[in-house]
N, C-alpha and C. Protein backbone atom coordinates (compact mmCIF):
# COMPACT_ATOMS: atom_id res chain seq x y z
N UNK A 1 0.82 -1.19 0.00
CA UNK A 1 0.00 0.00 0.00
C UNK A 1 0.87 1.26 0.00
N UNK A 2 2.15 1.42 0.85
CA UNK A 2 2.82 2.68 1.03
C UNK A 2 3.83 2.33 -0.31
N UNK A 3 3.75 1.54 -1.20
CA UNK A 3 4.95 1.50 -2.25
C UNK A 3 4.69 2.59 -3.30
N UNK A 4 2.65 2.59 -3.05
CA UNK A 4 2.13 2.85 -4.51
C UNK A 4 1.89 4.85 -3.83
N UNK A 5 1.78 5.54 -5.01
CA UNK A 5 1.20 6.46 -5.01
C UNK A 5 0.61 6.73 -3.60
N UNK A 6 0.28 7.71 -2.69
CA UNK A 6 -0.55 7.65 -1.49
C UNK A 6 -0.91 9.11 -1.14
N UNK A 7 -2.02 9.59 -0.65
CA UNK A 7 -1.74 10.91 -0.36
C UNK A 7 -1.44 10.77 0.86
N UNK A 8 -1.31 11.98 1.25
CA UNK A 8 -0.58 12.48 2.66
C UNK A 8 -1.78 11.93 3.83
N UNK A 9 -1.46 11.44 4.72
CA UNK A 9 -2.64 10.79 6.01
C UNK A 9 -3.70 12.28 6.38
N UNK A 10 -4.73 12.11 6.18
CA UNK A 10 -5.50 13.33 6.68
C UNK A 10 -5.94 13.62 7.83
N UNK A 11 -6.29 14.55 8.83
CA UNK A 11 -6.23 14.84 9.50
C UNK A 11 -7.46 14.09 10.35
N UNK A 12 -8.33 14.07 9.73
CA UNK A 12 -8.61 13.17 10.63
C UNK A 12 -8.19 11.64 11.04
N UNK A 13 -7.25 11.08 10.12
CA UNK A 13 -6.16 10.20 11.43
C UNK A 13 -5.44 10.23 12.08
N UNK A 14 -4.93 11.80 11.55
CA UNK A 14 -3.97 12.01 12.31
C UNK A 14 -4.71 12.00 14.45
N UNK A 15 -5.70 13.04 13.97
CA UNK A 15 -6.82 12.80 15.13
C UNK A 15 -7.55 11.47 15.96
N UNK A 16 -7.24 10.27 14.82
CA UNK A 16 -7.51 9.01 15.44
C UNK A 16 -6.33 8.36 16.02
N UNK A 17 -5.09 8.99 15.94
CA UNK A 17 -4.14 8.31 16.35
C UNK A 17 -3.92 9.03 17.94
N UNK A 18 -3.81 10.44 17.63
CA UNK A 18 -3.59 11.18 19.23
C UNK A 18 -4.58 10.70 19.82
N UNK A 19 -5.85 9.94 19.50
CA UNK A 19 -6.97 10.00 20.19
C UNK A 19 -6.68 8.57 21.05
N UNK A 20 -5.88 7.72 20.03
CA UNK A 20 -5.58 6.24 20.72
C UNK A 20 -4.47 6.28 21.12
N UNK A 21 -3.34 7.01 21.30
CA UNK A 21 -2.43 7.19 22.36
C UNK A 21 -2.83 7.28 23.66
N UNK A 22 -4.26 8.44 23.82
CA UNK A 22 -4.13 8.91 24.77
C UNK A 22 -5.19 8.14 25.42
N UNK A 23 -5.88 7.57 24.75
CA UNK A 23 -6.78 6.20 25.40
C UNK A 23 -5.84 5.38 26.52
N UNK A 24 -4.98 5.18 25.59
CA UNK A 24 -3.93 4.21 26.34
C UNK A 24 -2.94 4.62 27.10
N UNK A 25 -2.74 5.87 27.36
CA UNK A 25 -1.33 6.47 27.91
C UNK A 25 -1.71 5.77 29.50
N UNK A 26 -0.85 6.55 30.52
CA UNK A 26 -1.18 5.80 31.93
C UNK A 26 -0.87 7.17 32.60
N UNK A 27 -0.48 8.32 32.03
CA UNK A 27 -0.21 9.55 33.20
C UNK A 27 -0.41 10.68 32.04
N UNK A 28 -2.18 10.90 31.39
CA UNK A 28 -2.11 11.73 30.76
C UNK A 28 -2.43 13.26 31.19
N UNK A 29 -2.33 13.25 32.31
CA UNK A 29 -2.87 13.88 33.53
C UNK A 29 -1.87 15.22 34.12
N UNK A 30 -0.57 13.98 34.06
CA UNK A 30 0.58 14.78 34.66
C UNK A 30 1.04 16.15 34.34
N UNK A 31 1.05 16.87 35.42
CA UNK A 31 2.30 18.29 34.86
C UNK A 31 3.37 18.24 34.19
N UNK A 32 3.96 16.95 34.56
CA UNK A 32 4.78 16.91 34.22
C UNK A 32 5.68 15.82 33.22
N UNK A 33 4.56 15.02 32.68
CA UNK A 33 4.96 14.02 31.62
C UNK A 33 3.39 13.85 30.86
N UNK A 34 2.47 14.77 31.36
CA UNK A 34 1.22 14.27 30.46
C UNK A 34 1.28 14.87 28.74
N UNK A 35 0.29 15.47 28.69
CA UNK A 35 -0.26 16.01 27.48
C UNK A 35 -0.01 17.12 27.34
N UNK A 36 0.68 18.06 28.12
CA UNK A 36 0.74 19.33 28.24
C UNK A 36 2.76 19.38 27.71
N UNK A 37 3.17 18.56 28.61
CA UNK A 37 4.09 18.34 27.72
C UNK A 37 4.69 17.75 26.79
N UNK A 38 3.63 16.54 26.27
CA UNK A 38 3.82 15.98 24.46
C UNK A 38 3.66 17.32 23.52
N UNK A 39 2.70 18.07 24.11
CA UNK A 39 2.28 19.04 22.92
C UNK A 39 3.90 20.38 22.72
N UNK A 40 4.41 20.14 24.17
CA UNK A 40 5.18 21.50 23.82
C UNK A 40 6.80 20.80 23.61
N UNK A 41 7.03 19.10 23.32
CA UNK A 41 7.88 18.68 22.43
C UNK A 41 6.94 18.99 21.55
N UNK A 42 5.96 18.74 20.83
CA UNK A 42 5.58 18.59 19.30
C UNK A 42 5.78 20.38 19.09
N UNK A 43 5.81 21.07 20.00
CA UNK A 43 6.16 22.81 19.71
C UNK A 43 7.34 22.61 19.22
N UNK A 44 8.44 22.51 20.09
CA UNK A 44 10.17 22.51 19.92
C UNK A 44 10.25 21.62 18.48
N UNK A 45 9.69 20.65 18.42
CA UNK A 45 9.96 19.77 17.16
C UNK A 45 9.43 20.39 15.92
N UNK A 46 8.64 20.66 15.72
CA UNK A 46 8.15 21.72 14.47
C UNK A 46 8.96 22.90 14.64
N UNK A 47 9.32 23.41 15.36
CA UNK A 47 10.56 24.49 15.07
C UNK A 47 11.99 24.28 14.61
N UNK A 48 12.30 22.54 15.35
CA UNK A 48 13.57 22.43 14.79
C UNK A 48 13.49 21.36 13.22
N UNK A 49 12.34 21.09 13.08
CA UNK A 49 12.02 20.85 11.26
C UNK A 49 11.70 21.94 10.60
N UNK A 50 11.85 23.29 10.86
CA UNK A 50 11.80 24.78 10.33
C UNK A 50 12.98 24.30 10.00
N UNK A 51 14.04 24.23 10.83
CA UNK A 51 15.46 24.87 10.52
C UNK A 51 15.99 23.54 9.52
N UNK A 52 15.62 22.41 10.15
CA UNK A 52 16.45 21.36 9.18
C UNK A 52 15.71 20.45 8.14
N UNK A 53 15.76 20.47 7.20
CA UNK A 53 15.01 20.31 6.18
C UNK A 53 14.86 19.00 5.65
N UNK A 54 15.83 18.02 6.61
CA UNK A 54 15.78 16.59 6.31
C UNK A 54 15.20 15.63 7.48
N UNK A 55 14.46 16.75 8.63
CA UNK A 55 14.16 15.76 9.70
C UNK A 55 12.30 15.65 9.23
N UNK A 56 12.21 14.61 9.66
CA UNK A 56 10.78 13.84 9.15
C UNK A 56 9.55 14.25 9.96
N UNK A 57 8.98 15.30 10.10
CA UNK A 57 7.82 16.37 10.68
C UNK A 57 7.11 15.26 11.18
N UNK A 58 6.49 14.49 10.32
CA UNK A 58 5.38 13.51 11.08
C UNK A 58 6.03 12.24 11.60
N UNK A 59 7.34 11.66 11.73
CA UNK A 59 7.67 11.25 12.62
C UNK A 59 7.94 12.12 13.83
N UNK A 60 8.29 13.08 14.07
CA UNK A 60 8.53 13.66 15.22
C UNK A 60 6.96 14.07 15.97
N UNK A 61 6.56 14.66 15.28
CA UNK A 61 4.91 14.41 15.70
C UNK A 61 4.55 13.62 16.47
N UNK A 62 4.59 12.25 15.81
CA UNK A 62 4.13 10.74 16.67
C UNK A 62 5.11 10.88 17.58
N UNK A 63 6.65 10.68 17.51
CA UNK A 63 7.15 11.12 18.65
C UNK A 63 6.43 12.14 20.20
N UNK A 64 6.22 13.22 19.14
CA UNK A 64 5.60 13.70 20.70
C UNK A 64 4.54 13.19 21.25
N UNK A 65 3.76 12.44 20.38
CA UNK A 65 2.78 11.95 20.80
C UNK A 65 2.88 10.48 22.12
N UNK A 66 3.85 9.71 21.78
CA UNK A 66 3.78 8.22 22.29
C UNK A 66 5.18 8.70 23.39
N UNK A 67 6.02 9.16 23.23
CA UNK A 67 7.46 9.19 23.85
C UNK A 67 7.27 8.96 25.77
N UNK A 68 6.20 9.57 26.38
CA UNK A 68 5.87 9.46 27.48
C UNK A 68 4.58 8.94 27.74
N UNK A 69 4.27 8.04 27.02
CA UNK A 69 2.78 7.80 27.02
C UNK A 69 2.64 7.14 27.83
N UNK A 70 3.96 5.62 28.09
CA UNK A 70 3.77 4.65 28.91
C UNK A 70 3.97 4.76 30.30
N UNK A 71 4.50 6.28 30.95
CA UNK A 71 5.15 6.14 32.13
C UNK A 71 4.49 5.67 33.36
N UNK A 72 5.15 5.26 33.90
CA UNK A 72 4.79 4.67 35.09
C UNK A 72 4.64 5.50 36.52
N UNK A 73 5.26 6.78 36.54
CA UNK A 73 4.80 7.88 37.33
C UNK A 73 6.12 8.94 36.88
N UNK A 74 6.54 9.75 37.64
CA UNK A 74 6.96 11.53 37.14
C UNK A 74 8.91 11.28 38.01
N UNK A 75 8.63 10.02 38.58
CA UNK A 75 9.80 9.88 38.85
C UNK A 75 11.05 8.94 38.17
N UNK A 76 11.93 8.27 38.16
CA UNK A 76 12.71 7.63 37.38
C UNK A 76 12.34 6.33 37.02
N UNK A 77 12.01 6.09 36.02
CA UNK A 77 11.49 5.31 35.00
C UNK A 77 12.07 5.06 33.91
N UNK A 78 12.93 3.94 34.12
CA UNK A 78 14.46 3.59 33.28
C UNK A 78 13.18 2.84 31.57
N UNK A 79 12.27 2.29 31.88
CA UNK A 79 11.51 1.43 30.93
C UNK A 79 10.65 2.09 30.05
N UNK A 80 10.36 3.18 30.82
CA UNK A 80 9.34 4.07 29.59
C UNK A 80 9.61 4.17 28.41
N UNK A 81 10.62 4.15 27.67
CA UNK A 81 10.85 4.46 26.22
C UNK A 81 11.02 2.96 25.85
N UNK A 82 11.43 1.91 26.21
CA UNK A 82 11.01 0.99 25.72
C UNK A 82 9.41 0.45 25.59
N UNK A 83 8.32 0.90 26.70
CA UNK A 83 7.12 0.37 26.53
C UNK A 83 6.43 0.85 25.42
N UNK A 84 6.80 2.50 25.68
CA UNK A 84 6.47 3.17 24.46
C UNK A 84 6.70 2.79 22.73
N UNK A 85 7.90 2.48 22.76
CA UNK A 85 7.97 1.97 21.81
C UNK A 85 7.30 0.60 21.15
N UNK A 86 6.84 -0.09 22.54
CA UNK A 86 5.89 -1.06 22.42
C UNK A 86 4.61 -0.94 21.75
N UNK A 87 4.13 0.23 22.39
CA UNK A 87 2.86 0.93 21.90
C UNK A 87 2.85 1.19 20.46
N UNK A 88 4.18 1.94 19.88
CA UNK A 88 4.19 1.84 18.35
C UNK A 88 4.38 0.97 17.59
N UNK A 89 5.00 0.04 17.89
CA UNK A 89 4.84 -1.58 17.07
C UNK A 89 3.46 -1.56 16.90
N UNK A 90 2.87 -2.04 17.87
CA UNK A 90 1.39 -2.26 17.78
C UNK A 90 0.25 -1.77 17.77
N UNK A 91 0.31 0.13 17.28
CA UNK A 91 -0.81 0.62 17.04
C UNK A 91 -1.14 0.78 15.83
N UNK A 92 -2.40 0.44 15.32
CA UNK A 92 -3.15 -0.62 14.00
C UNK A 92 -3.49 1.77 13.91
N UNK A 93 -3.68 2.70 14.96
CA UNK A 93 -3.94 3.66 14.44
C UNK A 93 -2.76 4.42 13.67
N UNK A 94 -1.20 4.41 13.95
CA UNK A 94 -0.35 5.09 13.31
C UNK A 94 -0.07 3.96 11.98
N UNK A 95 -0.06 2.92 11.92
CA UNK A 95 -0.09 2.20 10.59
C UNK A 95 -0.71 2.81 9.40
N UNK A 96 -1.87 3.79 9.79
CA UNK A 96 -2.66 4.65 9.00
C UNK A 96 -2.14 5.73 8.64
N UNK A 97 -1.04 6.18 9.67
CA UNK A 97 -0.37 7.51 8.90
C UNK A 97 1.28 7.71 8.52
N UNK A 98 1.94 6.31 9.13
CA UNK A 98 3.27 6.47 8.71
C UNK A 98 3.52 4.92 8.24
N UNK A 99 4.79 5.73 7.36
CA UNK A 99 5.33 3.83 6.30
C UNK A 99 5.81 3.03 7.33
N UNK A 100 6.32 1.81 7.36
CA UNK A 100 7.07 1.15 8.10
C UNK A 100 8.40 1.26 8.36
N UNK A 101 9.08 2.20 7.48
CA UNK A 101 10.34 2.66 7.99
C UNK A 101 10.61 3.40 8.71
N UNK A 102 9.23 4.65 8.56
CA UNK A 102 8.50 6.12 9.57
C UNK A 102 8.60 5.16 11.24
N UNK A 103 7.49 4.08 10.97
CA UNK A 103 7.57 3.74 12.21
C UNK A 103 8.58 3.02 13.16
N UNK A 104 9.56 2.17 12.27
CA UNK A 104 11.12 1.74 12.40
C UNK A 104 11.69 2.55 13.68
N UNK A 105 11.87 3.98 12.60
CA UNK A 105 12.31 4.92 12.98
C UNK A 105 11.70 5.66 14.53
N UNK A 106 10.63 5.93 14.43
CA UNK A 106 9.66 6.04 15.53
C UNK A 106 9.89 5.08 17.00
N UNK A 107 10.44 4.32 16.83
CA UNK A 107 10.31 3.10 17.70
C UNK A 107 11.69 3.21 17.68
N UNK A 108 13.00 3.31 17.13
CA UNK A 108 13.87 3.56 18.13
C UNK A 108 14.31 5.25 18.76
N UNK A 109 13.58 5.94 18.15
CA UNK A 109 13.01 7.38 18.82
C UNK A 109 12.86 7.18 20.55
N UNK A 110 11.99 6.52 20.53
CA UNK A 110 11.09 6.59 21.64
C UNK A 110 11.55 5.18 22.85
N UNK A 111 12.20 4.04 22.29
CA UNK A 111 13.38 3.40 23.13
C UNK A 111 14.43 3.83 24.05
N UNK A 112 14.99 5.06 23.06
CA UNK A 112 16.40 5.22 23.57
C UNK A 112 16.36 6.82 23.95
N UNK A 113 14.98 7.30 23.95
CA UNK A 113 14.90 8.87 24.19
C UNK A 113 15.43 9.51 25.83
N UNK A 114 15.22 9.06 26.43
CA UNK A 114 15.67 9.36 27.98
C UNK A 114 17.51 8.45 28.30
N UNK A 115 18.16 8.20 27.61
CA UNK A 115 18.90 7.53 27.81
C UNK A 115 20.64 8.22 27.65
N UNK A 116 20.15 9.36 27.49
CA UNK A 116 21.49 10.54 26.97
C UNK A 116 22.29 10.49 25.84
N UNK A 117 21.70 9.54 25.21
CA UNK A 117 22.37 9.53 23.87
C UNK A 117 22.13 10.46 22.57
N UNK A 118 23.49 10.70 22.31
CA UNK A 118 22.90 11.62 20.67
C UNK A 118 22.59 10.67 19.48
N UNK A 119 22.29 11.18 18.38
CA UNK A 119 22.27 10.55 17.57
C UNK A 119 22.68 11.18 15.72
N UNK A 120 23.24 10.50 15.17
CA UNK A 120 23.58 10.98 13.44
C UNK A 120 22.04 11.41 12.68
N UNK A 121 20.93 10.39 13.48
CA UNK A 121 20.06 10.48 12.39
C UNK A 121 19.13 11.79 12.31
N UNK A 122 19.03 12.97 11.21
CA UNK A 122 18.31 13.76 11.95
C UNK A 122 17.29 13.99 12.30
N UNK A 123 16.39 12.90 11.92
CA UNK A 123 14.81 12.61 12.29
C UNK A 123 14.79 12.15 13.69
N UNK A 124 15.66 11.22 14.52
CA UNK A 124 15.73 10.57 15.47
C UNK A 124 16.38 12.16 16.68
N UNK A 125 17.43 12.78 15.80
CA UNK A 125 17.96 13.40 16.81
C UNK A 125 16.99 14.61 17.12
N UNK A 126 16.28 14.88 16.08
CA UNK A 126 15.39 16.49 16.42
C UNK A 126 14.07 15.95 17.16
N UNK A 127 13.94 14.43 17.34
CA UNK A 127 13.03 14.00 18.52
C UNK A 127 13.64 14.58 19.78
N UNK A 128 14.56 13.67 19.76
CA UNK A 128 15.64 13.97 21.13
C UNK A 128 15.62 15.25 21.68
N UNK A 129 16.14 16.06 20.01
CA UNK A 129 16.36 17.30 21.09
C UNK A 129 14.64 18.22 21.65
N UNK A 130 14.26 17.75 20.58
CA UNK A 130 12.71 18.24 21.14
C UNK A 130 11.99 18.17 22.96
N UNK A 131 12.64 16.44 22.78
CA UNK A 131 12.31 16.68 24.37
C UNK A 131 13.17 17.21 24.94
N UNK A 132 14.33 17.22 25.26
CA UNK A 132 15.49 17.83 25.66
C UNK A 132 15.15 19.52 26.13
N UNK A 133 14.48 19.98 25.02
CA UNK A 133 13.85 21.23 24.68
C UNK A 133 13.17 21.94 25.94
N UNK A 134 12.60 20.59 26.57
CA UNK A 134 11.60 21.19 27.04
C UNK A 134 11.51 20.72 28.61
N UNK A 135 13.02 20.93 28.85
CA UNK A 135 13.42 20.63 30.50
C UNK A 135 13.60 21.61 31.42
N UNK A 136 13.06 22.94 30.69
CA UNK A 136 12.86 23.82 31.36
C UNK A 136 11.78 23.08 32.61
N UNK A 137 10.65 22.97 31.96
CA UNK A 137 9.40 22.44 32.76
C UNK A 137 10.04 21.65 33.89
N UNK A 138 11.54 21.26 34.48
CA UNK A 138 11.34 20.40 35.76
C UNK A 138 12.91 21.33 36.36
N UNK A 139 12.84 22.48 35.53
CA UNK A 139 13.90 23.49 36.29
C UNK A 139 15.42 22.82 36.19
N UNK A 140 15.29 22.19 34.49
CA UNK A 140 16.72 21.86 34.16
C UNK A 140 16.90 22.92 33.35
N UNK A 141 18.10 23.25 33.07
CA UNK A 141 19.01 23.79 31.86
C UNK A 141 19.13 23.03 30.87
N UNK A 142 18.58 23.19 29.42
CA UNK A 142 19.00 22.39 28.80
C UNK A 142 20.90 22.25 28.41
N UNK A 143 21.34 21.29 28.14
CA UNK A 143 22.97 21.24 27.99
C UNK A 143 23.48 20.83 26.44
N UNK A 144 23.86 22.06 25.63
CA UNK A 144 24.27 21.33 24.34
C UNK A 144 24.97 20.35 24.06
N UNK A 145 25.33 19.71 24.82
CA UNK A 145 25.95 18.27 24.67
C UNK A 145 25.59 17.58 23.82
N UNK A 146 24.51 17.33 24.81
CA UNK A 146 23.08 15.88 24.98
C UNK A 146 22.39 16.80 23.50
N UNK A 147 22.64 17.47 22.58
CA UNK A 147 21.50 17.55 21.55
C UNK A 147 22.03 17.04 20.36
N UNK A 148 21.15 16.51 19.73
CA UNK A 148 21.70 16.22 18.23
C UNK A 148 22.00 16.80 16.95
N UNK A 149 21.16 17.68 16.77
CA UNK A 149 20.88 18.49 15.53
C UNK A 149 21.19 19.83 15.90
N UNK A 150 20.89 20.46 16.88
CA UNK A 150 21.24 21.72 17.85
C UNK A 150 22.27 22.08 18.26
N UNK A 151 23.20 22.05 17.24
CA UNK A 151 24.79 21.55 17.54
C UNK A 151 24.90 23.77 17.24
N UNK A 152 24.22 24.06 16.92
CA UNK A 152 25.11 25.37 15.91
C UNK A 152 24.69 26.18 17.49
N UNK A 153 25.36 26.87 17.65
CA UNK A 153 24.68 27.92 19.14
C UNK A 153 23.78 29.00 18.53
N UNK A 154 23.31 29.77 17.92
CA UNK A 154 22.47 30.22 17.35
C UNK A 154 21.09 29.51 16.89
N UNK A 155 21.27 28.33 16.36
CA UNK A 155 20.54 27.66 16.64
C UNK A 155 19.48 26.84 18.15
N UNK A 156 20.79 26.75 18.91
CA UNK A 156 20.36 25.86 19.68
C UNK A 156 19.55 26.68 21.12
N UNK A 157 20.04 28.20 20.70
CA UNK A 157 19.32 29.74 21.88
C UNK A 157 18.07 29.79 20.57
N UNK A 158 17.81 30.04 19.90
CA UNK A 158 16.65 30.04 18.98
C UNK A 158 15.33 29.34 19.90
N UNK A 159 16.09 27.59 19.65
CA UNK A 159 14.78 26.80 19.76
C UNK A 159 14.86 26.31 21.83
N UNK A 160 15.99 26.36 21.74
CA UNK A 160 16.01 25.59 23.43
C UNK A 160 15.52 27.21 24.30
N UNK A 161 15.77 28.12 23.81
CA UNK A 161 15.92 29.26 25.30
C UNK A 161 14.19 30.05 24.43
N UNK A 162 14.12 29.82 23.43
CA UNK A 162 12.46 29.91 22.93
C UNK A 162 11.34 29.13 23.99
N UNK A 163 12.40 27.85 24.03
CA UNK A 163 10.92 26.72 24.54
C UNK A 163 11.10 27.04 26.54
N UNK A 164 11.95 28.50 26.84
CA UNK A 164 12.12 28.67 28.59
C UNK A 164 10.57 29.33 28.47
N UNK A 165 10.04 29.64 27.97
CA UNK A 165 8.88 30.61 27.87
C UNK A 165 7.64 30.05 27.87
N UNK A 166 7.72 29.59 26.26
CA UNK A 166 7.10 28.54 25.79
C UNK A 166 6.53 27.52 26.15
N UNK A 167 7.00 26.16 27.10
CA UNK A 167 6.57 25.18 27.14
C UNK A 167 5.56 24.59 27.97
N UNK A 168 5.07 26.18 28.93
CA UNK A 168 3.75 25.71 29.91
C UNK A 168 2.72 25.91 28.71
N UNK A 169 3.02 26.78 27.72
CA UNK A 169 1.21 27.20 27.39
C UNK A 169 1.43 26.51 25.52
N UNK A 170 1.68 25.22 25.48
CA UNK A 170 1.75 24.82 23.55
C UNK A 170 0.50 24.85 23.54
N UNK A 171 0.32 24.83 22.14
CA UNK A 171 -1.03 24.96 21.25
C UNK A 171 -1.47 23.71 21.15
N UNK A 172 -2.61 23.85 20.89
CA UNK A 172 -3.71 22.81 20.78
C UNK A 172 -3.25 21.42 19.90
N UNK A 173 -3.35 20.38 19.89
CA UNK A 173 -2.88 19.41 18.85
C UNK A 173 -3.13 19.75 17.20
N UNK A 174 -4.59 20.31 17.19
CA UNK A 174 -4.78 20.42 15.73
C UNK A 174 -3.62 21.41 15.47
N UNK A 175 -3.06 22.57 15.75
CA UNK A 175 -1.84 23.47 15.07
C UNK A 175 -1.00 22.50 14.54
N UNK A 176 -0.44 21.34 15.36
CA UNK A 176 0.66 20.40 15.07
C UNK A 176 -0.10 19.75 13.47
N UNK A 177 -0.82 19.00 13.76
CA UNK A 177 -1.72 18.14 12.90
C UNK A 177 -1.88 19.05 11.77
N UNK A 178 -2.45 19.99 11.75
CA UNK A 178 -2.42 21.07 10.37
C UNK A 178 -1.06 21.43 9.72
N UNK A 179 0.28 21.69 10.65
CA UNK A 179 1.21 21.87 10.03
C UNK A 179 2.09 20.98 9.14
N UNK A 180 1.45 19.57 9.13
CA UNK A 180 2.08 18.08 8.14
C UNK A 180 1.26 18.23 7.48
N UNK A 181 -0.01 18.77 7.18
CA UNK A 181 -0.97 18.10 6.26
C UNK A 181 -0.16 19.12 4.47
N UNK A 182 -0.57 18.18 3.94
CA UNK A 182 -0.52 18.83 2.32
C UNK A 182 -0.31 20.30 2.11
């Protein structure tokens, strides 16, 4: 099906997919790992697919979407990015909007996201730094080290010292969801 011709996933799956994440999440609630902050990675991540033109918008999307979905509470939780990634193997709703390499990709996103690693790839790394982005919210500094793509310092005060402001009040899901569509 994804070999042939396809249009772009429309928004309303995109809407059936946030809708079955969050069916299933376990702390969508939280200040501090719920929904409030998937949406303001999916902020930082659409800003740093402004700047780089080869990272994959609607993988990072789903990224913000699933990356903390599975947690187990707001404290250290070495397994979350692996369950999560569990969740994307087996949701029959993102099958509807990304190829199998999208989701490949997606799934080691969301494995190895809390784990301090950088990465070459820049779809994988502008996940990373997305969340990274947005550690203001627990009164970290973010550290250019730990970023992947955010390597340039002009860059990396742009989108990281943007999201000190930023990351209590992101926009609604549909802004995200409208900004992949066609």
């Amino acid at each position: 099906m994804w070999g042939m011709m396809r249009a772009r996933p429309s928004f309303e799956l995109w809407q059936d997919l946030l809708s079955s994440v969050q069916t299933r999440a376990t702390m969508m609630d939280s200040p501090i790992h719920g929904d409030s902050h998937w949406r303001g990675v999916a902020l930082a991540g659409m800003r740093i697919c402004d700047l780089f033109a080869l990272c994959d918008r609607r993988v990072v999307l789903a990224f913000a979407m699933f990356h903390d979905s599975q947690r187990l509470d707001d404290d250290y939780d070495p397994e979350h990015g692996e369950r999560a990634a569990a969740e994307v193997r087996k949701s029959r709703a993102l099958k509807r909007v990304l190829a199998p390499n999208q989701i490949k990709k997606l799934s080691e996103a969301c494995t190895f996201h809390e784990k301090g690693r950088t990465s070459e790839d820049p779809t994988i790394g502008a996940c990373w730094d997305a969340d990274r982005s947005n550690l203001w919210r627990v009164s970290v500094t973010p550290d250019r080290r730990f970023f992947s793509v955010l390597n340039d310092p002009e860059d990396f005060a742009n989108i990281v010292d943007g999201m000190k402001n930023d990351w209590f009040n992101p926009p609604d899901w549909a802004v995200f969801i409208q900004r992949i569509q066609p």
